[in-house]
N, C-alpha and C. Protein backbone atom coordinates (compact mmCIF):
# COMPACT_ATOMS: atom_id res chain seq x y z
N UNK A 1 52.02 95.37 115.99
CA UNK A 1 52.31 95.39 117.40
C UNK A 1 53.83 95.32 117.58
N UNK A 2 54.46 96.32 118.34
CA UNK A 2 55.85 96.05 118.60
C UNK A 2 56.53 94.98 119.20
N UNK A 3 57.17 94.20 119.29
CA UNK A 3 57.76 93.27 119.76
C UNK A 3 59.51 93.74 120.52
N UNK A 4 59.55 93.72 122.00
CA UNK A 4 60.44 93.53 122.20
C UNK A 4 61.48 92.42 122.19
N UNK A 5 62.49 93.57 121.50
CA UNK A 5 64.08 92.47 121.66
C UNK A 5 65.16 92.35 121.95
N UNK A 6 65.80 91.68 122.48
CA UNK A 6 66.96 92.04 123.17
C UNK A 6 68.47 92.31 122.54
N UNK A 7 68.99 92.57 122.09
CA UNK A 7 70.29 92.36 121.06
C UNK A 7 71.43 92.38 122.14
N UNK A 8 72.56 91.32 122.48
CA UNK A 8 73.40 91.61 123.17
C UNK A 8 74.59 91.95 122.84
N UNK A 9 75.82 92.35 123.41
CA UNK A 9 77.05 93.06 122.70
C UNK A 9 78.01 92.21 123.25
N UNK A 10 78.86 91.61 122.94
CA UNK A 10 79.57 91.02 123.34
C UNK A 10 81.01 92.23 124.03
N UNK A 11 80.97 92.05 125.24
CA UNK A 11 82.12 93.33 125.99
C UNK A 11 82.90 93.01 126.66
N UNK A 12 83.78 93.89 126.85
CA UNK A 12 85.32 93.65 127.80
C UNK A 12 86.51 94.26 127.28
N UNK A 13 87.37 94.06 127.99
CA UNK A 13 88.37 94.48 127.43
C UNK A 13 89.40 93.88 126.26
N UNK A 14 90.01 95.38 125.66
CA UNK A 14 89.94 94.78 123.94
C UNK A 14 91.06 93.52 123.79
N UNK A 15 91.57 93.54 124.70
CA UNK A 15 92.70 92.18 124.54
C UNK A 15 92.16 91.21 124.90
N UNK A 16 91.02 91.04 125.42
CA UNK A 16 90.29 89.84 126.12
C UNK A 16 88.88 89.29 125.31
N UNK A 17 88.92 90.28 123.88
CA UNK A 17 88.05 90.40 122.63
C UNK A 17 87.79 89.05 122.21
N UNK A 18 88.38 88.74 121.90
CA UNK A 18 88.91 87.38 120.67
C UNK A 18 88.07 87.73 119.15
N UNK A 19 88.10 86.72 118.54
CA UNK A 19 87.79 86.80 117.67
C UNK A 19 85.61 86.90 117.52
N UNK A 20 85.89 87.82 117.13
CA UNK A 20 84.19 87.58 116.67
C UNK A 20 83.33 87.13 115.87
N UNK A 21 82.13 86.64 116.06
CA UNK A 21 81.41 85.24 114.69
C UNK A 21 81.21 86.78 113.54
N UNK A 22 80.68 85.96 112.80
CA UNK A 22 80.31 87.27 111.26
C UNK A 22 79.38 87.93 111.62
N UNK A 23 79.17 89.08 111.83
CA UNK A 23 77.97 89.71 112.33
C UNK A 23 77.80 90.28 113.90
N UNK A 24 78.64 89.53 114.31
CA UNK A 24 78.63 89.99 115.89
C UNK A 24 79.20 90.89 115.98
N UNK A 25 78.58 91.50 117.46
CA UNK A 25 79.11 93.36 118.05
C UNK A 25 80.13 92.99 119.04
N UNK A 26 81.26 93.92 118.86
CA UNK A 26 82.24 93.92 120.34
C UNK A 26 81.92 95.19 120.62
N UNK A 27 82.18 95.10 122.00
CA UNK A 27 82.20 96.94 122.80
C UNK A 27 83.32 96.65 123.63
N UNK A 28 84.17 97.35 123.27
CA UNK A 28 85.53 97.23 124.29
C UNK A 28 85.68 98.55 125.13
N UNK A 29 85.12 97.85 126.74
CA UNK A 29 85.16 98.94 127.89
C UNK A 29 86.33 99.34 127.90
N UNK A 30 87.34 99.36 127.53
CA UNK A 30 89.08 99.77 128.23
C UNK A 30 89.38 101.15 127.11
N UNK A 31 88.84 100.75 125.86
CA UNK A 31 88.92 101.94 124.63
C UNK A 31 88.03 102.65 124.42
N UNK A 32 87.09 101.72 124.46
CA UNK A 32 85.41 102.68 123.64
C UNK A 32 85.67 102.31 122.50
N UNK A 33 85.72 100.99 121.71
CA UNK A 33 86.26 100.84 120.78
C UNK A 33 85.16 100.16 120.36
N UNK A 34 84.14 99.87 118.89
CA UNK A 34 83.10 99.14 118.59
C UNK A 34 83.52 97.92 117.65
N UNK A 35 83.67 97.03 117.52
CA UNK A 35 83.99 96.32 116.32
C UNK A 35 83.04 95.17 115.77
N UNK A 36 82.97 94.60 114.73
CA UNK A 36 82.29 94.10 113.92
C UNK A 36 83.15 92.75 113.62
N UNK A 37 82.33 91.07 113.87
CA UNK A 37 83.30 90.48 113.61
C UNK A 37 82.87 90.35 111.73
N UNK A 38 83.63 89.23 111.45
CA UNK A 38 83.97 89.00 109.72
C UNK A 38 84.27 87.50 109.74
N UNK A 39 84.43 86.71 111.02
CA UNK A 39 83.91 85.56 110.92
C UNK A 39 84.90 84.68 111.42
N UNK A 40 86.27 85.66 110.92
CA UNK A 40 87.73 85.20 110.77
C UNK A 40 88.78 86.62 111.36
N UNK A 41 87.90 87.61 111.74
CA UNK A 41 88.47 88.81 112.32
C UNK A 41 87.66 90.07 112.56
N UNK A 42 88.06 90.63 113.70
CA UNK A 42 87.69 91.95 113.59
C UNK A 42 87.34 93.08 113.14
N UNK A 43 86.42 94.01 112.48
CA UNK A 43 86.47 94.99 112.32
C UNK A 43 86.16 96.17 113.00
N UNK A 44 86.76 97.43 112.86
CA UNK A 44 86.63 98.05 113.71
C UNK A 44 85.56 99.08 113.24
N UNK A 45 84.62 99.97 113.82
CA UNK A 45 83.53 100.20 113.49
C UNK A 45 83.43 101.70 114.21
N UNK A 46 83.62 101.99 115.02
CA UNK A 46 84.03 103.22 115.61
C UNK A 46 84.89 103.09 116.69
N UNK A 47 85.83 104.30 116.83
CA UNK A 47 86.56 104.73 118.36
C UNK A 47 86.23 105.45 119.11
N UNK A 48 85.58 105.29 120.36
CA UNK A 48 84.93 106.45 120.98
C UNK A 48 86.06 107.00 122.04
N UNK A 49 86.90 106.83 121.95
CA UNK A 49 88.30 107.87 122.95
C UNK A 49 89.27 108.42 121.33
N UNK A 50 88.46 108.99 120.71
CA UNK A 50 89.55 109.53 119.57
C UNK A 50 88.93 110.60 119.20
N UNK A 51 90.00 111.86 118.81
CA UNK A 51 89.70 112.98 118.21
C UNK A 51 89.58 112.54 116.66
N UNK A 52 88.59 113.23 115.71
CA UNK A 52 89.11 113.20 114.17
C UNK A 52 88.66 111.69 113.85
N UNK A 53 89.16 111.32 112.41
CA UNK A 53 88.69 109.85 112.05
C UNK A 53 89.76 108.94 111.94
N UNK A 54 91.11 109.72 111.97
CA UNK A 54 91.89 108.61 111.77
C UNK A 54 92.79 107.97 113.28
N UNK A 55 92.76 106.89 113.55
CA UNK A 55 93.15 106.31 114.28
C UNK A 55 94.10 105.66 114.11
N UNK A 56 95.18 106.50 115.17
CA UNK A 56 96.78 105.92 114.81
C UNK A 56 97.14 104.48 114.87
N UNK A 57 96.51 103.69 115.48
CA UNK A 57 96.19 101.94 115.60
C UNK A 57 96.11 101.59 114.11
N UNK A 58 95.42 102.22 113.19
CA UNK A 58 95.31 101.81 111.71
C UNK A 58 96.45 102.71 110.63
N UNK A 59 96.48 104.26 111.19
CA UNK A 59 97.18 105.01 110.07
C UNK A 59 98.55 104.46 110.53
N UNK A 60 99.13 104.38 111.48
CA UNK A 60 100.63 104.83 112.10
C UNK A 60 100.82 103.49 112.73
N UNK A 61 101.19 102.02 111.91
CA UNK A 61 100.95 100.97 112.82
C UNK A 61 102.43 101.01 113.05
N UNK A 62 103.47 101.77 112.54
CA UNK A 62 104.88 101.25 113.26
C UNK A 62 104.71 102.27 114.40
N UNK A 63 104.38 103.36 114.67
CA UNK A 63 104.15 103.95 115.73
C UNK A 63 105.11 105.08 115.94
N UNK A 64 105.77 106.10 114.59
CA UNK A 64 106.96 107.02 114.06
C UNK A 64 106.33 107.92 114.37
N UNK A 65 104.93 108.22 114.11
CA UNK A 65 104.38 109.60 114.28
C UNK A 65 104.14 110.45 112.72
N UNK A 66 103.83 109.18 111.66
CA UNK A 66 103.79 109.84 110.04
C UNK A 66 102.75 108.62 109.52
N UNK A 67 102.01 108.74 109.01
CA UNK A 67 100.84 107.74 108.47
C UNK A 67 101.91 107.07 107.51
N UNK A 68 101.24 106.03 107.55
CA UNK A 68 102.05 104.73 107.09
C UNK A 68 102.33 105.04 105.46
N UNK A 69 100.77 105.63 104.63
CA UNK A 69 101.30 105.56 103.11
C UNK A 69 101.93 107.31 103.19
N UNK A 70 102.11 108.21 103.86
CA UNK A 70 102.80 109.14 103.78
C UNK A 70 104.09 108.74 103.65
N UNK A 71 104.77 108.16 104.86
CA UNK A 71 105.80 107.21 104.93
C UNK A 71 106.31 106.51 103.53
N UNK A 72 105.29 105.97 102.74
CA UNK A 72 105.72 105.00 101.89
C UNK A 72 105.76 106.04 100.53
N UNK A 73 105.41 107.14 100.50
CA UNK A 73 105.14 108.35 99.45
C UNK A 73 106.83 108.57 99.60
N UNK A 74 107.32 109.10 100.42
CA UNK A 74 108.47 109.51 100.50
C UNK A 74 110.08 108.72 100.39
N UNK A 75 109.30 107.77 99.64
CA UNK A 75 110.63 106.68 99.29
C UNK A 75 110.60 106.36 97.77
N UNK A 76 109.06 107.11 97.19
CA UNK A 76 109.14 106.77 95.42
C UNK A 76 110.00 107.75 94.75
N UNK A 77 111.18 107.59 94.33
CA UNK A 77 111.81 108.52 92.73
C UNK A 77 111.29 109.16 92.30
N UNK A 78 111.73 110.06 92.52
CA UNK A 78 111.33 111.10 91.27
C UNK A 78 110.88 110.54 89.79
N UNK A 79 111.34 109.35 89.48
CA UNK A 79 111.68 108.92 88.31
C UNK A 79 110.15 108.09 88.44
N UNK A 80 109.57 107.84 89.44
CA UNK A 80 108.80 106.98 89.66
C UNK A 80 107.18 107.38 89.33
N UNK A 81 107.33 108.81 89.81
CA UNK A 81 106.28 109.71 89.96
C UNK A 81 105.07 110.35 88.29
N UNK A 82 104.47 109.54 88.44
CA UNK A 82 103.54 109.92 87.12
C UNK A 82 102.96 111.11 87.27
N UNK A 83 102.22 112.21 86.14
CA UNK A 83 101.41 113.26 85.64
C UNK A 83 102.16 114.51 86.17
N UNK A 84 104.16 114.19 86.40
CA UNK A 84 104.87 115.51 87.03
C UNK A 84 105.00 116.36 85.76
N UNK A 85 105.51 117.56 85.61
CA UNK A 85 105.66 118.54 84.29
C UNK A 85 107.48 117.88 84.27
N UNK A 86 107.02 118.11 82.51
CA UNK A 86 107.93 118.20 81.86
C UNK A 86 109.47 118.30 81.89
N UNK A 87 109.12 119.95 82.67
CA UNK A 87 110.36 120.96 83.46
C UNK A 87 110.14 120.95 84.59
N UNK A 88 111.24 120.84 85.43
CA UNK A 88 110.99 120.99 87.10
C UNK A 88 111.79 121.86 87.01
N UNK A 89 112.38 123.05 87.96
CA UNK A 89 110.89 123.52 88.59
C UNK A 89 110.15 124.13 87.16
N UNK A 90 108.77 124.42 87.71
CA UNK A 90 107.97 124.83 86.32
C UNK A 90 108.52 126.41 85.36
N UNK A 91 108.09 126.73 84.54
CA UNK A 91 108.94 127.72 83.82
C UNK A 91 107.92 129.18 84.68
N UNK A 92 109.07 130.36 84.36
CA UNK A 92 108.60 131.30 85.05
C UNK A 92 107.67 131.77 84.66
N UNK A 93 106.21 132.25 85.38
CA UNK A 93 104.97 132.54 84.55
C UNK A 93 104.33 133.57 85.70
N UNK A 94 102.93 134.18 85.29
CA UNK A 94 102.50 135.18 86.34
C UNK A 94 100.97 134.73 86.16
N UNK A 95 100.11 135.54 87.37
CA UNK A 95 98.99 134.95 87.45
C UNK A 95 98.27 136.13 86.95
N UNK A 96 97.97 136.96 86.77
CA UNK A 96 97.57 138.30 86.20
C UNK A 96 95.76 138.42 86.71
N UNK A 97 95.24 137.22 86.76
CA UNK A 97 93.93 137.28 87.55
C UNK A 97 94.06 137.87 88.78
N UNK A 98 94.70 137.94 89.54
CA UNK A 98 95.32 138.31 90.78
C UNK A 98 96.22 139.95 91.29
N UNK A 99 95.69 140.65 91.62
CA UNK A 99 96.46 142.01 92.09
C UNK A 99 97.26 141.50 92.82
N UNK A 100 98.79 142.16 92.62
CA UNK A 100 99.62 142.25 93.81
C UNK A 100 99.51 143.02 95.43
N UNK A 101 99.55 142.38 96.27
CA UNK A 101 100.03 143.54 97.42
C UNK A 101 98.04 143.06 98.14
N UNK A 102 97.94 143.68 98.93
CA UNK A 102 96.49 143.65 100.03
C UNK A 102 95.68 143.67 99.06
N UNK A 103 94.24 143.01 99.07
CA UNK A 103 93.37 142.34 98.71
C UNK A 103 92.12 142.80 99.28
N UNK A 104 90.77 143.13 98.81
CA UNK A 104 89.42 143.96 99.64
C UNK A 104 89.08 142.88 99.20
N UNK A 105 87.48 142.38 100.20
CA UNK A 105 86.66 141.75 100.42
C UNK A 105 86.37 141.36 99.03
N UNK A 106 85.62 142.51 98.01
CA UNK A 106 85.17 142.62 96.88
C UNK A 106 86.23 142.11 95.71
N UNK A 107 87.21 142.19 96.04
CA UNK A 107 88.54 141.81 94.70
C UNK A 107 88.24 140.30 95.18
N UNK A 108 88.34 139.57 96.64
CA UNK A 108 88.19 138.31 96.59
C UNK A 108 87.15 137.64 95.96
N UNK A 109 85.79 138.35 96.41
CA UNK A 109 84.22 137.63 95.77
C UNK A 109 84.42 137.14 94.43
N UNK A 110 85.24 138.12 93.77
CA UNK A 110 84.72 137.59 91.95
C UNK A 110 86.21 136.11 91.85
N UNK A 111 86.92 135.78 92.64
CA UNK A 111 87.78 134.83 92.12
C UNK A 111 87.22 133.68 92.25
């Protein structure tokens, strides 16, 4: 026999959130934002006002307009950088699988 039940969401707006018990639901009316507490903090669980999956609140927290470990990619040495070749730039070579110049449907299929 089915049993109805009620599950409630704890809602409002996301600055007015606080912290959530372990297990508990937030729904933040101001974002569309879902989060999950952890007992000791937030998690966030979906964004429903966002294109795509990444959410600049998590990728882009200084707010530059470049994801944070992109950002942090572009400050390692050259010297730093593991599995690079040998020779930079690489030595001159040809691809010979490949015709030069326009390309038919059929030359693409077999690559």
């Amino acid at each position: 026999m089915a049993r109805k039940t009620l599950i409630q969401i704890r809602r409002g707006l996301e600055s007015a959130l606080g912290t959530l018990a372990a297990g508990e639901l937030g729904y933040c009316t101001d974002s569309g934002k879902l989060f999950i507490g952890s007992g000791s903090s937030n998690m966030l669980l979906a964004a429903g006002q966002s294109t795509g999956d990444m959410l600049k609140s998590i990728y882009d927290t200084n707010n530059n307009g470049k994801v944070d470990y992109a950002q942090a990619a572009d400050t390692v040495p050259w010297s730093g950088v593991d599995g690079k070749p040998a020779v930079y730039p690489a030595a001159a070579h040809t691809h010979d699988y490949m015709p030069k110049g326009p390309l038919t449907w059929n030359q693409l299929k077999g690559v």
